[in-house]
N, C-alpha and C. Protein backbone atom coordinates (compact mmCIF):
# COMPACT_ATOMS: atom_id res chain seq x y z
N UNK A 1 25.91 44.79 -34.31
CA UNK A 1 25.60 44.27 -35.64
C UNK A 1 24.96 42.89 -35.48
N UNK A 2 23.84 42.37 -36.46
CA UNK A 2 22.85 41.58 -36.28
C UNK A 2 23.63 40.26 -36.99
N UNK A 3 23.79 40.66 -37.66
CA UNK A 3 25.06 39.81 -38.88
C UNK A 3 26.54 39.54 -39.49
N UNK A 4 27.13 38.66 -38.75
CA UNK A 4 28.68 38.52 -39.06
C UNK A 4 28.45 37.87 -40.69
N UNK A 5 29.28 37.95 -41.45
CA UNK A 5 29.47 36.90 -42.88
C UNK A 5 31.47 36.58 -42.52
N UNK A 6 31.14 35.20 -42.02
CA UNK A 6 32.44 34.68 -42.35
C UNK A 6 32.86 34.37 -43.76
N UNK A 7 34.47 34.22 -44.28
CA UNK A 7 34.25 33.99 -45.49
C UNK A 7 35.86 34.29 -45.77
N UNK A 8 36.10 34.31 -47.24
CA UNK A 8 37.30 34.58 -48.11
C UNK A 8 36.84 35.89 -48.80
N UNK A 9 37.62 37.33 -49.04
CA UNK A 9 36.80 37.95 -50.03
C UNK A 9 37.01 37.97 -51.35
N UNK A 10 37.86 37.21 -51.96
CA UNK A 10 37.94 37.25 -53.31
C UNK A 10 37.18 36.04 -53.86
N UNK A 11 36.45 35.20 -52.69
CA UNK A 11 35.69 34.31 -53.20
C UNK A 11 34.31 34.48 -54.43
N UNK A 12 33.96 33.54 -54.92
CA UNK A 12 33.20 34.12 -55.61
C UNK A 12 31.85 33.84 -55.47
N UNK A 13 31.53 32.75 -54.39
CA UNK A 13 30.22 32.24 -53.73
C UNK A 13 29.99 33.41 -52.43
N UNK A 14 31.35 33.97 -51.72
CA UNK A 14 31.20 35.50 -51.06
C UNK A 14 30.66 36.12 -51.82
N UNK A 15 31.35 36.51 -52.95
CA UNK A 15 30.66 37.59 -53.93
C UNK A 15 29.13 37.95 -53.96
N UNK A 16 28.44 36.60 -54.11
CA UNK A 16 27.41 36.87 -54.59
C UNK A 16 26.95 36.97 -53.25
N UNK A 17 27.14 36.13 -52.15
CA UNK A 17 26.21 36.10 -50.49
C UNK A 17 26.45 38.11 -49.95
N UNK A 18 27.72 38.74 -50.43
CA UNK A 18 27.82 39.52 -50.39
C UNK A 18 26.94 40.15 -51.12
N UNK A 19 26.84 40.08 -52.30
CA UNK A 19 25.56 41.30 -53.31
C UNK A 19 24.17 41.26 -52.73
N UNK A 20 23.79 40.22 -52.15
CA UNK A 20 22.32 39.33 -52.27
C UNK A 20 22.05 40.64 -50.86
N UNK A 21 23.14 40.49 -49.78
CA UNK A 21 22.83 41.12 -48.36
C UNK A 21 23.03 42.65 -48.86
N UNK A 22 23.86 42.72 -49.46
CA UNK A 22 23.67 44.29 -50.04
C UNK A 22 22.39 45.25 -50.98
N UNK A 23 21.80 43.73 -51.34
CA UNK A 23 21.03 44.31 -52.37
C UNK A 23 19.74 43.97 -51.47
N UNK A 24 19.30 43.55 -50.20
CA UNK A 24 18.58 43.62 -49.57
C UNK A 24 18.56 44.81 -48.33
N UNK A 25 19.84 45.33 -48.21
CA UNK A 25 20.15 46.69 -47.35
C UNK A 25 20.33 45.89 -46.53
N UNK A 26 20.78 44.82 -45.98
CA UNK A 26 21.31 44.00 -44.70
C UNK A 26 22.30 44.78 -44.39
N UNK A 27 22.59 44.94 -43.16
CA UNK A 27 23.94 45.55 -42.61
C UNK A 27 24.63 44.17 -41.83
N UNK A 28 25.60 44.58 -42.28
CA UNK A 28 26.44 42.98 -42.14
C UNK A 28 28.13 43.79 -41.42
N UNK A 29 28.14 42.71 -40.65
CA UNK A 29 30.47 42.90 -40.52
C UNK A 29 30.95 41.93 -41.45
N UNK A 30 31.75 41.86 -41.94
CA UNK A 30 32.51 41.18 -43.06
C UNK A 30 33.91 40.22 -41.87
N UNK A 31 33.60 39.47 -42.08
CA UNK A 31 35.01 38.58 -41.32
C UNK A 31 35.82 37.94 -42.19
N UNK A 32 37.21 38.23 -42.51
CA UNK A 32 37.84 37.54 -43.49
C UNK A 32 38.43 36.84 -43.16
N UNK A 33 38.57 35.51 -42.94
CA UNK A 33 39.49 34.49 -42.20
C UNK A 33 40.61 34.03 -42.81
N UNK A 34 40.87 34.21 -44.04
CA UNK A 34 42.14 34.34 -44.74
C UNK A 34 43.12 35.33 -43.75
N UNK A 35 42.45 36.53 -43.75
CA UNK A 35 43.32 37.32 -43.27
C UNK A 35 43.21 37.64 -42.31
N UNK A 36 42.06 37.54 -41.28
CA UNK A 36 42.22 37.38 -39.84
C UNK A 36 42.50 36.17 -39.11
N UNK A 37 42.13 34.97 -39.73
CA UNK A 37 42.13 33.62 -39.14
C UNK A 37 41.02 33.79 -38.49
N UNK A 38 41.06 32.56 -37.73
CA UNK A 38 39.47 32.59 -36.93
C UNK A 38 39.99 31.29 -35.65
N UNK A 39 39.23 32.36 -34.46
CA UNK A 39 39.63 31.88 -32.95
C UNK A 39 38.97 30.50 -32.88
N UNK A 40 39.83 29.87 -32.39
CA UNK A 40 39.42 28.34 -32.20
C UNK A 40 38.23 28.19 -31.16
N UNK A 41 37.59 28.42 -30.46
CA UNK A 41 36.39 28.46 -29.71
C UNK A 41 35.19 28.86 -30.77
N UNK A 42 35.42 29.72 -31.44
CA UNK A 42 34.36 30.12 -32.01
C UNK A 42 34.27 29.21 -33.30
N UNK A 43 35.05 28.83 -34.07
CA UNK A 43 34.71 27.61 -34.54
C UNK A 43 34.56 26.37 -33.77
N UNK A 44 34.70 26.46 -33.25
CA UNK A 44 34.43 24.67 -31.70
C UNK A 44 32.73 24.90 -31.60
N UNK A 45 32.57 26.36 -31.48
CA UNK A 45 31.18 26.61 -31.34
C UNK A 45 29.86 26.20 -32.74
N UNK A 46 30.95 26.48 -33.56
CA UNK A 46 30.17 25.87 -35.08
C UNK A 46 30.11 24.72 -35.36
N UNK A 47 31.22 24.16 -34.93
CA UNK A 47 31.33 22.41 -34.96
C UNK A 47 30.07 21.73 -34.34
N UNK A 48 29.71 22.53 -33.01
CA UNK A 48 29.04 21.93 -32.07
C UNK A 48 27.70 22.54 -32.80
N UNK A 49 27.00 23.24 -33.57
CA UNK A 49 25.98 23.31 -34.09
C UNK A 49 25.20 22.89 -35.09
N UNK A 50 26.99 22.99 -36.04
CA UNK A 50 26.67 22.60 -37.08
C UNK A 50 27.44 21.10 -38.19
N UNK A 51 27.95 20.83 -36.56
CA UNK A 51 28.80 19.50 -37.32
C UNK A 51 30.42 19.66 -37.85
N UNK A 52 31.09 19.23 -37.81
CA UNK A 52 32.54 19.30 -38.72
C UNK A 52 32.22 19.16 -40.28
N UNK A 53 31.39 18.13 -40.24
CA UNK A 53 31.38 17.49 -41.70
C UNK A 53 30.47 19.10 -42.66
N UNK A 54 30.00 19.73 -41.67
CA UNK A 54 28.99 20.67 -42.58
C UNK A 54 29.94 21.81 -43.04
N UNK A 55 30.70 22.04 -41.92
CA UNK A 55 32.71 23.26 -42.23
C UNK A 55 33.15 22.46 -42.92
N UNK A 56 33.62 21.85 -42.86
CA UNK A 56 34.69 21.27 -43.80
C UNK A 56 34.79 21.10 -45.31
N UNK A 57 34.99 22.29 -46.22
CA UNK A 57 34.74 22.31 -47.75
C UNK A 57 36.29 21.31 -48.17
N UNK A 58 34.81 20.29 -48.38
CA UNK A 58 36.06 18.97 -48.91
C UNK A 58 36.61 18.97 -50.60
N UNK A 59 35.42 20.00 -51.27
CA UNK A 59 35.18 20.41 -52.40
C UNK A 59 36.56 21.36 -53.01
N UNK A 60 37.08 22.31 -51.96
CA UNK A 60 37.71 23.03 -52.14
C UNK A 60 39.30 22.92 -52.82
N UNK A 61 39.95 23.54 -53.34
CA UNK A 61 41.10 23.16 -53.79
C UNK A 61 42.18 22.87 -52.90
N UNK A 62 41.97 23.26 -51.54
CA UNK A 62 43.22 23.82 -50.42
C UNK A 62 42.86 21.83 -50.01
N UNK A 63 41.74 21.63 -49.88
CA UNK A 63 41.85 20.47 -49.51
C UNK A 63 41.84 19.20 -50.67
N UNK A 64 41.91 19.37 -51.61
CA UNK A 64 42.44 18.72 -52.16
C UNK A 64 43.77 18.29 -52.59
N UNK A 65 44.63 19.04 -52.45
CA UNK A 65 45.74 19.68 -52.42
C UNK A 65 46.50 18.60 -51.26
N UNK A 66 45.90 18.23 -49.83
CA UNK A 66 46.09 17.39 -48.97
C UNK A 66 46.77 15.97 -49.52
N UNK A 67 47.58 15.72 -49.06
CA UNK A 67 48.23 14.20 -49.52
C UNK A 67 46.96 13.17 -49.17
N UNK A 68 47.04 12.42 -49.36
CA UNK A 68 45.84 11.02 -49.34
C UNK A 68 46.06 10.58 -48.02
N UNK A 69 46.99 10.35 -46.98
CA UNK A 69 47.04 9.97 -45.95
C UNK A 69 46.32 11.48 -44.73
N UNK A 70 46.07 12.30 -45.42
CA UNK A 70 45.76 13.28 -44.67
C UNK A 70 44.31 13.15 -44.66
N UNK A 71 43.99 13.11 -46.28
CA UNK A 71 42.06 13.33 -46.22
C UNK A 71 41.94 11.56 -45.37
N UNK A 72 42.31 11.03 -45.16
CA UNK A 72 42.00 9.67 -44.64
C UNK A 72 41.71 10.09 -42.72
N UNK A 73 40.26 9.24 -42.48
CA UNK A 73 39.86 9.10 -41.06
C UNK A 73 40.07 10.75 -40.32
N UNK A 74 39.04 11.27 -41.14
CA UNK A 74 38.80 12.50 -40.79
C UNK A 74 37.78 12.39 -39.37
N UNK A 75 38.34 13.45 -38.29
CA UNK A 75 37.41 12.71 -37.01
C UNK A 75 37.47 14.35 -36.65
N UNK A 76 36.58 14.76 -35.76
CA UNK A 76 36.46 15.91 -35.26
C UNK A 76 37.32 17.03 -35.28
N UNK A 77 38.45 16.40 -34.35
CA UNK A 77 39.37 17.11 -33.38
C UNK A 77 40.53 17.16 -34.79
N UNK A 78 40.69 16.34 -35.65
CA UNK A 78 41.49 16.55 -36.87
C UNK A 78 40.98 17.42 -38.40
N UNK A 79 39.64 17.47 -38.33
CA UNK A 79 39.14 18.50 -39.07
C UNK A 79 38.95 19.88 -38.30
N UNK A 80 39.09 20.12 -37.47
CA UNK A 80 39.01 21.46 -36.39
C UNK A 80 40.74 22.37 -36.94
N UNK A 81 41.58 20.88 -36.86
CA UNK A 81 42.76 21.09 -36.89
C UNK A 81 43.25 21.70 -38.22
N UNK A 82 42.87 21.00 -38.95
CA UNK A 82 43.11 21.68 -40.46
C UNK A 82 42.55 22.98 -40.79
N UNK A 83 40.87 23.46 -40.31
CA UNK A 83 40.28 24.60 -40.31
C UNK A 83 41.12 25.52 -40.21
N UNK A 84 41.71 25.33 -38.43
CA UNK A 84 42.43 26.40 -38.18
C UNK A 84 43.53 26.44 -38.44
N UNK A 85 44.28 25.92 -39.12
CA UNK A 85 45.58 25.81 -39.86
C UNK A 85 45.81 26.36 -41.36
N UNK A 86 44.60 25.95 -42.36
CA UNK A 86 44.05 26.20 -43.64
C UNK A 86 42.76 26.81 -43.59
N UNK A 87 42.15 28.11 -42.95
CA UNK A 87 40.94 28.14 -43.07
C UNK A 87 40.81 28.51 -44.52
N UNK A 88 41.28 28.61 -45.26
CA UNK A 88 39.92 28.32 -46.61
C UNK A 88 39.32 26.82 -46.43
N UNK A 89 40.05 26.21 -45.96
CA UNK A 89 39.26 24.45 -45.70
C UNK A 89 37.46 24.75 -45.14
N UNK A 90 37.63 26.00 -44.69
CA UNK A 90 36.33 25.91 -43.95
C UNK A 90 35.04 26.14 -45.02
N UNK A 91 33.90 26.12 -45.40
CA UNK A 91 32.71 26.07 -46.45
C UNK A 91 32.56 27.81 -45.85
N UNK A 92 32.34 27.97 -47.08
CA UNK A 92 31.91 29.51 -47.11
C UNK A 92 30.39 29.71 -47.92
N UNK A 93 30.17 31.05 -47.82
CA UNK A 93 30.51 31.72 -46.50
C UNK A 93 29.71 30.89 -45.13
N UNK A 94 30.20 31.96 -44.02
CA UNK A 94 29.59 31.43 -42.96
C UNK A 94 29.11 32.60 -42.40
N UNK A 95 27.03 32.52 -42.16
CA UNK A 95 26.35 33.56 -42.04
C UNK A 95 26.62 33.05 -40.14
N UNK A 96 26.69 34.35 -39.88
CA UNK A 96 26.07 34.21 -38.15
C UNK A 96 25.05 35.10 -38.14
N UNK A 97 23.74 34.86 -37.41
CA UNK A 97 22.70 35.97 -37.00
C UNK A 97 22.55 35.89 -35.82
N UNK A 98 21.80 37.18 -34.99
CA UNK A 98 21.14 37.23 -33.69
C UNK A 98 20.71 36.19 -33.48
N UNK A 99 21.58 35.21 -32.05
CA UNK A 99 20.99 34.19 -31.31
C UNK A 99 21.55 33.08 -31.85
N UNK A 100 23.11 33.50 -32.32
CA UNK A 100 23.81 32.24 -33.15
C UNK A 100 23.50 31.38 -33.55
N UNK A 101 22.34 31.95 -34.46
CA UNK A 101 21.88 31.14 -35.44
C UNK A 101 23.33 30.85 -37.00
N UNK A 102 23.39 29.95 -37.22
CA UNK A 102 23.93 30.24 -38.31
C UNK A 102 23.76 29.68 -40.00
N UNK A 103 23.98 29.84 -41.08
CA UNK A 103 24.09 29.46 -42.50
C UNK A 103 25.14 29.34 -42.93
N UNK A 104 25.11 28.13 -43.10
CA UNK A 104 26.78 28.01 -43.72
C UNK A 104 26.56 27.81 -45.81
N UNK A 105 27.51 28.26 -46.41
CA UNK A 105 27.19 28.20 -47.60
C UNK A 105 25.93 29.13 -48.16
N UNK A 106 25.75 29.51 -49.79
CA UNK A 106 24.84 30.54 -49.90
C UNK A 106 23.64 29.78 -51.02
N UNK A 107 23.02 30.36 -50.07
CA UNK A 107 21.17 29.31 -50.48
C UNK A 107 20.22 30.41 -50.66
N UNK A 108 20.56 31.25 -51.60
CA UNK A 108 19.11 32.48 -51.37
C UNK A 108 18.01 32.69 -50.74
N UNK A 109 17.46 30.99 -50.84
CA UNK A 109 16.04 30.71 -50.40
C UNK A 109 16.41 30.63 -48.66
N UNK A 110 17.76 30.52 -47.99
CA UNK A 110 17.33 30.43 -46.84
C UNK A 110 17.83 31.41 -46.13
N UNK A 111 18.98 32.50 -47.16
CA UNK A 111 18.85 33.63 -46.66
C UNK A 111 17.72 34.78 -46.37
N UNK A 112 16.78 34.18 -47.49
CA UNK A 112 15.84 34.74 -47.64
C UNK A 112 14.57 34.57 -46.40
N UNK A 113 14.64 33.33 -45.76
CA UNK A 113 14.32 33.02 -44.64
C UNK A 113 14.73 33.78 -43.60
N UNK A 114 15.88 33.80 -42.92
CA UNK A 114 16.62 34.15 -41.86
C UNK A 114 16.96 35.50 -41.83
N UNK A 115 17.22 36.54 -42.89
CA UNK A 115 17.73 37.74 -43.25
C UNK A 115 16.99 38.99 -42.97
């Protein structure tokens, strides 16, 4: 398969990254990290592409939810930590394509690129 979609599925920004690849006939694997979690290397591998600060949905409720001494002096190795502890913390979805390329979050225009 050409295309992983990391993600939550009752999300509703999934929802639609989900319809958009369906309604283009993309064949996709669905990865649910709620309910599978997600292996710490392979996010280490996203970090390293795509930054912590770009995973890290600071937006989200799970991290808001965080006491104030927690969201404070957020540094790599402590946002990695929370990911894999809370992955809804992580920005969804998360596209992987052939040649680990990846898209994090859903942008039509750049699925529309890459897809």
């Amino acid at each position: 398969m050409a295309i992983t979609i990391y993600g939550i599925k009752n999300c509703d920004t999934m929802k639609k990254a989900r319809a958009w690849l369906d309604k283009k006939g993309a064949a996709y694997a669905f990865h649910d990290y709620k309910a599978s979690g997600i292996e710490k290397a392979k996010l280490e591998g996203w970090v390293k592409k795509a930054g912590w600060e770009a995973l890290l949905n600071r937006a989200g409720t799970t991290f808001r939810k965080l006491s104030e001494k927690e969201k404070e002096d957020i540094t790599e190795k402590k946002a990695i930590a929370l990911m894999l502890s809370q992955p809804s913390m992580i920005k969804r979805p998360v596209l992987e394509l052939r040649g680990g390329k990846l898209l994090i979050g859903f942008k039509p225009e750049e699925y529309r690129k890459a897809v």
